[in-house]
C-alpha atoms as a PDB file:
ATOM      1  CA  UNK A   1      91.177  81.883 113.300  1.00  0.00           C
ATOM      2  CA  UNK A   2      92.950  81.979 109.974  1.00  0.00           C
ATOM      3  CA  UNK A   3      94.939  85.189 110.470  1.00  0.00           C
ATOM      4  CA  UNK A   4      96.122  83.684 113.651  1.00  0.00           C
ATOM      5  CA  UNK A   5      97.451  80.853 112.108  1.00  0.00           C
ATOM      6  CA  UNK A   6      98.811  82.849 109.483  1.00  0.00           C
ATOM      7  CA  UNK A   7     100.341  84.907 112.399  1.00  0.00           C
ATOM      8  CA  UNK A   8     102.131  81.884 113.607  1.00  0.00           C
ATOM      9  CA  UNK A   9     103.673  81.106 110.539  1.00  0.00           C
ATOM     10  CA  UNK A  10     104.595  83.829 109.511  1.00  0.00           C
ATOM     11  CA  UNK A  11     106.632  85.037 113.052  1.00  0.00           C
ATOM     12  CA  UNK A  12     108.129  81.257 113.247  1.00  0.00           C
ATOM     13  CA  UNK A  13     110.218  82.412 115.771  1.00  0.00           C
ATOM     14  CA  UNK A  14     114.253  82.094 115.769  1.00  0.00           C
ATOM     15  CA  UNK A  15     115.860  79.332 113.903  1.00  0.00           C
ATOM     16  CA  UNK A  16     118.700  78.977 111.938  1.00  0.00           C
ATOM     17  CA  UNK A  17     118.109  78.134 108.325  1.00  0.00           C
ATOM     18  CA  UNK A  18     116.416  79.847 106.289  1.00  0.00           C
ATOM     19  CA  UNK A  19     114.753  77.809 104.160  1.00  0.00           C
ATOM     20  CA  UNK A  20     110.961  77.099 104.777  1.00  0.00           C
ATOM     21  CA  UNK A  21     108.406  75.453 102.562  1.00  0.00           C
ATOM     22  CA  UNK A  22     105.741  77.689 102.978  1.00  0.00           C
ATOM     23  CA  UNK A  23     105.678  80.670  99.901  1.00  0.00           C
ATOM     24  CA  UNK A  24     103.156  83.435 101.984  1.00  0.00           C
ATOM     25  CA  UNK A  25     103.886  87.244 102.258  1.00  0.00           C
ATOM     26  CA  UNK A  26     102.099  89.688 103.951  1.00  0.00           C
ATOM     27  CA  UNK A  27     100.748  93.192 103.352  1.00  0.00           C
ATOM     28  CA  UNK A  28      99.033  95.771 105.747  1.00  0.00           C
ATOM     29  CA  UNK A  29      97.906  98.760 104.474  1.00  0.00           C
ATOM     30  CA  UNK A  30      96.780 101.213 106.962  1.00  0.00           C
ATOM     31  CA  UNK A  31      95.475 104.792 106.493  1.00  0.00           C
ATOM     32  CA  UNK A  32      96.619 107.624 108.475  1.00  0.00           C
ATOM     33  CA  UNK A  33      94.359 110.121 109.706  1.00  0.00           C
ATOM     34  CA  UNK A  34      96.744 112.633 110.654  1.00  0.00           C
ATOM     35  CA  UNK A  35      98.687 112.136 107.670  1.00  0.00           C
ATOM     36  CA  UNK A  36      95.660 111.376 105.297  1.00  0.00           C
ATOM     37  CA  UNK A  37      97.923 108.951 103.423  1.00  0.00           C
ATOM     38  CA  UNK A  38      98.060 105.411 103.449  1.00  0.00           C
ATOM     39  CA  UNK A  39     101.187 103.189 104.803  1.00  0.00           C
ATOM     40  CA  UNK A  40     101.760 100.142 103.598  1.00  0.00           C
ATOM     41  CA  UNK A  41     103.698  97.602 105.560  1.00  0.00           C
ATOM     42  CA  UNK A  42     105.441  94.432 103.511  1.00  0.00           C
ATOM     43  CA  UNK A  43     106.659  91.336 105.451  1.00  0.00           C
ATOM     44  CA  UNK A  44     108.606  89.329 102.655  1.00  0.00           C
ATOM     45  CA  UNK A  45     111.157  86.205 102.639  1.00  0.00           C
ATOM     46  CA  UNK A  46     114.164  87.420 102.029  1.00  0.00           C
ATOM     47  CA  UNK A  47     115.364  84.395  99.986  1.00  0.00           C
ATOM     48  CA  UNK A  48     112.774  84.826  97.910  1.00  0.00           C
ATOM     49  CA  UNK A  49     112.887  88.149  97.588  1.00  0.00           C
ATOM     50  CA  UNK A  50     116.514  87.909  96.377  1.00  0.00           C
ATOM     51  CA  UNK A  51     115.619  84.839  93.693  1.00  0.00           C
ATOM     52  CA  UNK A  52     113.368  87.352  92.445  1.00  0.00           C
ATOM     53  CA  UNK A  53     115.441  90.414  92.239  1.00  0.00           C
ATOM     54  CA  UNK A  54     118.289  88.092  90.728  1.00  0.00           C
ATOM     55  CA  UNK A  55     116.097  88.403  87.298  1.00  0.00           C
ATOM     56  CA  UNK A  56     116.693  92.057  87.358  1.00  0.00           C
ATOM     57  CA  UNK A  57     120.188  92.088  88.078  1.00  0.00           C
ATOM     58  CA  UNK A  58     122.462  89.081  88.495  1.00  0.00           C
ATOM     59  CA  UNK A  59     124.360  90.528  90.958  1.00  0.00           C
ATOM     60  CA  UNK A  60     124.590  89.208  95.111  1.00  0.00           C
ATOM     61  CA  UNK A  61     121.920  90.734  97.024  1.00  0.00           C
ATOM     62  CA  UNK A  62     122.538  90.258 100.489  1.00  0.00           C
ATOM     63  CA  UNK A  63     120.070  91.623 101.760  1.00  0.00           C
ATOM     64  CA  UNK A  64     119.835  92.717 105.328  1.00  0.00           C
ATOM     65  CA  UNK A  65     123.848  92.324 105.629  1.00  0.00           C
ATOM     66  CA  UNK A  66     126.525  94.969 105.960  1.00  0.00           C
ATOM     67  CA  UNK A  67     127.429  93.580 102.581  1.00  0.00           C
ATOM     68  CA  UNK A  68     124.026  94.422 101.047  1.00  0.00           C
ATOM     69  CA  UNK A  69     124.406  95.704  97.419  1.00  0.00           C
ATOM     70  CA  UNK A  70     124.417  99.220  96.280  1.00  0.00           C
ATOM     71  CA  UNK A  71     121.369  99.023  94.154  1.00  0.00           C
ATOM     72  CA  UNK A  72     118.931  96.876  96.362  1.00  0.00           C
ATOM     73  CA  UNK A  73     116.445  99.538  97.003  1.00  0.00           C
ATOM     74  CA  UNK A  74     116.172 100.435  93.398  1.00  0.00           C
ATOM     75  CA  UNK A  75     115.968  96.729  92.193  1.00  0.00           C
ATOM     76  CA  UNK A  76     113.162  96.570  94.791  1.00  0.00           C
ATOM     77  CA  UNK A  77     111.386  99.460  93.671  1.00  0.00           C
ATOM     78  CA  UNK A  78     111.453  98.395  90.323  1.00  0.00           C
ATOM     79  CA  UNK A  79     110.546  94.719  91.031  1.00  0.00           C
ATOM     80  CA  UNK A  80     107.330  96.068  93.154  1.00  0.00           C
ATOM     81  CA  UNK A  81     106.382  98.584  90.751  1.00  0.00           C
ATOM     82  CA  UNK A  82     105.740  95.320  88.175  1.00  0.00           C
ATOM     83  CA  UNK A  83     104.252  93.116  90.888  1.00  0.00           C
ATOM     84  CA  UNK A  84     102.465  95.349  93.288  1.00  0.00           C
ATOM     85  CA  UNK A  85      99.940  98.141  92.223  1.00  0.00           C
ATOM     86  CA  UNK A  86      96.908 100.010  94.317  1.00  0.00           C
ATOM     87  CA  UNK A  87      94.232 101.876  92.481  1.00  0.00           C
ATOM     88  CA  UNK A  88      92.091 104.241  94.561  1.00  0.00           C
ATOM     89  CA  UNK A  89      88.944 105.312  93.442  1.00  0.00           C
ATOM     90  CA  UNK A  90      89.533 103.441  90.070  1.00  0.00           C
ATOM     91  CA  UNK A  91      93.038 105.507  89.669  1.00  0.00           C
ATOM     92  CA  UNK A  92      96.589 103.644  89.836  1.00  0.00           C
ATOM     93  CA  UNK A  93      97.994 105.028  92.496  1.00  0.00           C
ATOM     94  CA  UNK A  94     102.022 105.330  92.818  1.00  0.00           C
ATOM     95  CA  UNK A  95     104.035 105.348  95.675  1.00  0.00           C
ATOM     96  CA  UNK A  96     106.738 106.233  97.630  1.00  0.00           C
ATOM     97  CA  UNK A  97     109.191 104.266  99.020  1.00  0.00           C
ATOM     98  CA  UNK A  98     109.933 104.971 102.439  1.00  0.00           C
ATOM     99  CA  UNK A  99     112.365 102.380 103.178  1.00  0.00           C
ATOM    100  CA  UNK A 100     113.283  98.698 104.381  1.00  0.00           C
ATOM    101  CA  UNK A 101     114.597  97.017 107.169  1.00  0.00           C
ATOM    102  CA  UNK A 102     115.167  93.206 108.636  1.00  0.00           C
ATOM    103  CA  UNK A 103     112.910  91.842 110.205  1.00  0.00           C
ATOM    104  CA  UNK A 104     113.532  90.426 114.026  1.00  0.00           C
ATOM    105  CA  UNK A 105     114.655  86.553 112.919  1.00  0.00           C
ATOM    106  CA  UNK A 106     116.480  88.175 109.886  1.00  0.00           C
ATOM    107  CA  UNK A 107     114.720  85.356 107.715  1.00  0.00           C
ATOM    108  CA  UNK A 108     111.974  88.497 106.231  1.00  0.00           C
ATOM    109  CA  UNK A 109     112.462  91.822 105.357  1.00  0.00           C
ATOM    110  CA  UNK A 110     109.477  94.320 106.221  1.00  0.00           C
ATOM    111  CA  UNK A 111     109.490  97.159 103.077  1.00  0.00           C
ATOM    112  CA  UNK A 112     107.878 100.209 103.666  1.00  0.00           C
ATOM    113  CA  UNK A 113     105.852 102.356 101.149  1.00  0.00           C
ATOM    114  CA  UNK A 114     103.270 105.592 101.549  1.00  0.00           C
ATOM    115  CA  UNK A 115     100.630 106.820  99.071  1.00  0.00           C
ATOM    116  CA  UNK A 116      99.956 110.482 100.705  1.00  0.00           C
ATOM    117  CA  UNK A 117      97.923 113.325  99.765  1.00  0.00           C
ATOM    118  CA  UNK A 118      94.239 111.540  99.874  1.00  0.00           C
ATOM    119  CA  UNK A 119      91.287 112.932 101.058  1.00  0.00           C
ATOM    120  CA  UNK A 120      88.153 110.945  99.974  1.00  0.00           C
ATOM    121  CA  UNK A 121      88.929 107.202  99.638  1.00  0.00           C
ATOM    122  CA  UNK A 122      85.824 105.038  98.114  1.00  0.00           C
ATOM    123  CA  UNK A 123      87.338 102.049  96.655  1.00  0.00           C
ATOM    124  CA  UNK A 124      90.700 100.384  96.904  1.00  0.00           C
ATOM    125  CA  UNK A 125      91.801  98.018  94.604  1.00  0.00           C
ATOM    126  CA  UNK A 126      95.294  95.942  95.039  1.00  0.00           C
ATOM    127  CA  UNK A 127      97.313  94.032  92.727  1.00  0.00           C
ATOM    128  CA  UNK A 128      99.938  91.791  94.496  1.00  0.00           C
ATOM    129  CA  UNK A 129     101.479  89.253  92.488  1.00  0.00           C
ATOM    130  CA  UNK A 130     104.658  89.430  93.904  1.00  0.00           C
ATOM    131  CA  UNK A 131     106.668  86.106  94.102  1.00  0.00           C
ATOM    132  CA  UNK A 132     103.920  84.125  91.863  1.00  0.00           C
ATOM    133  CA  UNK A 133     106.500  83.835  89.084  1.00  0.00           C
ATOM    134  CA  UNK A 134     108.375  81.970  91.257  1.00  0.00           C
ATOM    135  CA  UNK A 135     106.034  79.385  93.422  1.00  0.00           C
ATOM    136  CA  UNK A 136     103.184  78.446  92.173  1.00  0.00           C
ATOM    137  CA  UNK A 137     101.595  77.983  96.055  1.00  0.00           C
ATOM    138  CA  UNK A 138     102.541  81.707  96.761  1.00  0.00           C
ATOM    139  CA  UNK A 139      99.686  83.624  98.645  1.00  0.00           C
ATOM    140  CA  UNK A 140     100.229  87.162  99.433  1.00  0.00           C
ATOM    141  CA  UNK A 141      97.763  88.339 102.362  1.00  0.00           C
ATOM    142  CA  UNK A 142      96.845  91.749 102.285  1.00  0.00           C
ATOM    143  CA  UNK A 143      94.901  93.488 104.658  1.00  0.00           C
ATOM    144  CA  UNK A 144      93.248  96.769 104.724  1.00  0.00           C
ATOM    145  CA  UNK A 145      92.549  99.362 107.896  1.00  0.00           C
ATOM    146  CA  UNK A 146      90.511 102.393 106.851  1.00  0.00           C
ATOM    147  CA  UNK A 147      89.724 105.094 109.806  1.00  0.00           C
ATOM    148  CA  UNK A 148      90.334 102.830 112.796  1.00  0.00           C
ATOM    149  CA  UNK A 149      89.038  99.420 111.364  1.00  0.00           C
ATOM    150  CA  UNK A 150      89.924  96.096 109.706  1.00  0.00           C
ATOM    151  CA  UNK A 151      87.817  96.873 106.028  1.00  0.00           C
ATOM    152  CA  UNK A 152      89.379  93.995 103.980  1.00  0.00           C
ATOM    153  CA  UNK A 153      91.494  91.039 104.398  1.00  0.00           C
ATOM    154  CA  UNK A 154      92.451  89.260 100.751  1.00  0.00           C
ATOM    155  CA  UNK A 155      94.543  86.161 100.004  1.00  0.00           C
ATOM    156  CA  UNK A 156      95.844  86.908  96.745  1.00  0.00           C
ATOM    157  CA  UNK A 157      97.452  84.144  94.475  1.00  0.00           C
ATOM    158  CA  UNK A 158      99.163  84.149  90.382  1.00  0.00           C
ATOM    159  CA  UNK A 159      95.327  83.394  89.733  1.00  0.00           C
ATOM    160  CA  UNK A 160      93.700  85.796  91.394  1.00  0.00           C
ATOM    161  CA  UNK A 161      96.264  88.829  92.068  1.00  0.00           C
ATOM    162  CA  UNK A 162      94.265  91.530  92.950  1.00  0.00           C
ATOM    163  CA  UNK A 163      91.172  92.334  94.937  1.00  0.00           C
ATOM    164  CA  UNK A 164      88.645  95.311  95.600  1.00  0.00           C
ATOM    165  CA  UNK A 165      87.617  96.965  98.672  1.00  0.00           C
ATOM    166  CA  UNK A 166      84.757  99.784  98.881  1.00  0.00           C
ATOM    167  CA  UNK A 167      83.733 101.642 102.117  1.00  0.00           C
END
């Protein structure tokens, strides 16, 4: 019942402005078989995403605009590598950064990552405190699919950031 009221809010449809009240992102990270990596999926405001990429570099953003600065990928990068971290099997794990692209109200912008190369997979541990600087009501939803099924479903927050997972 809570993810689908989570699911509502989060695809609020089309409107216009794009300020909202509600500080939530959302994280699926989903292993791939075929690919024996995992592939994370990011669903992020983007007006929040700029605030908080305006610490690293003053500059207009514009994000998801033909107008979109030069550097936004890399000021992304760098802000998740400081707010968003997975350990497997009690390793930090990096990642790559596959890309990013606007969401269908333009309000979000999904980011896309991939951890590949992993065979056995035991524990995962996330860290997402991405936007908690900023809101103090931010909750970052993650949710983790391992072989075909849901294994874990956290609602992380600037007090509790991370969360573990073993299968």
């Amino acid at each position: 019942m809570l993810w689908m009221v989570l699911s509502m809010i989060l695809s609020f449809g089309n409107t216009n402005s794009l300020d909202h009240d509600i500080h939530i992102s959302k994280c699926i990270i989903e292993y791939s078989e075929s690919d024996k990596a995992f592939q994370i999926m990011m669903h992020v405001f983007v007006d929040d995403l700029e605030l908080a990429l305006q610490k690293l570099d003053s500059s207009s953003l514009k994000l998801n605009t033909e107008l979109e600065y030069e550097k936004a990928d890399s000021l992304i990068l760098d802000y998740l590598d400081d707010h968003f971290q997975i350990a497997i099997n009690g390793k930090t794990t990096s990642y790559n950064y596959v890309g990013k692209e606007a969401s269908e109200d333009l309000q979000a912008v999904w980011i896309y990552l991939e951890i590949p190369d992993l065979k056995d997979v035991n524990e995962v541990n996330v860290r997402d405190d991405m936007l908690t600087e900023l809101y103090d009501d931010q909750t970052n939803i993650v949710q983790i699919r391992y072989k075909g099924e849901k294994r874990a479903y956290f609602l992380l927050t600037g007090k509790e950031p991370s969360d573990t997972v073993t299968f």
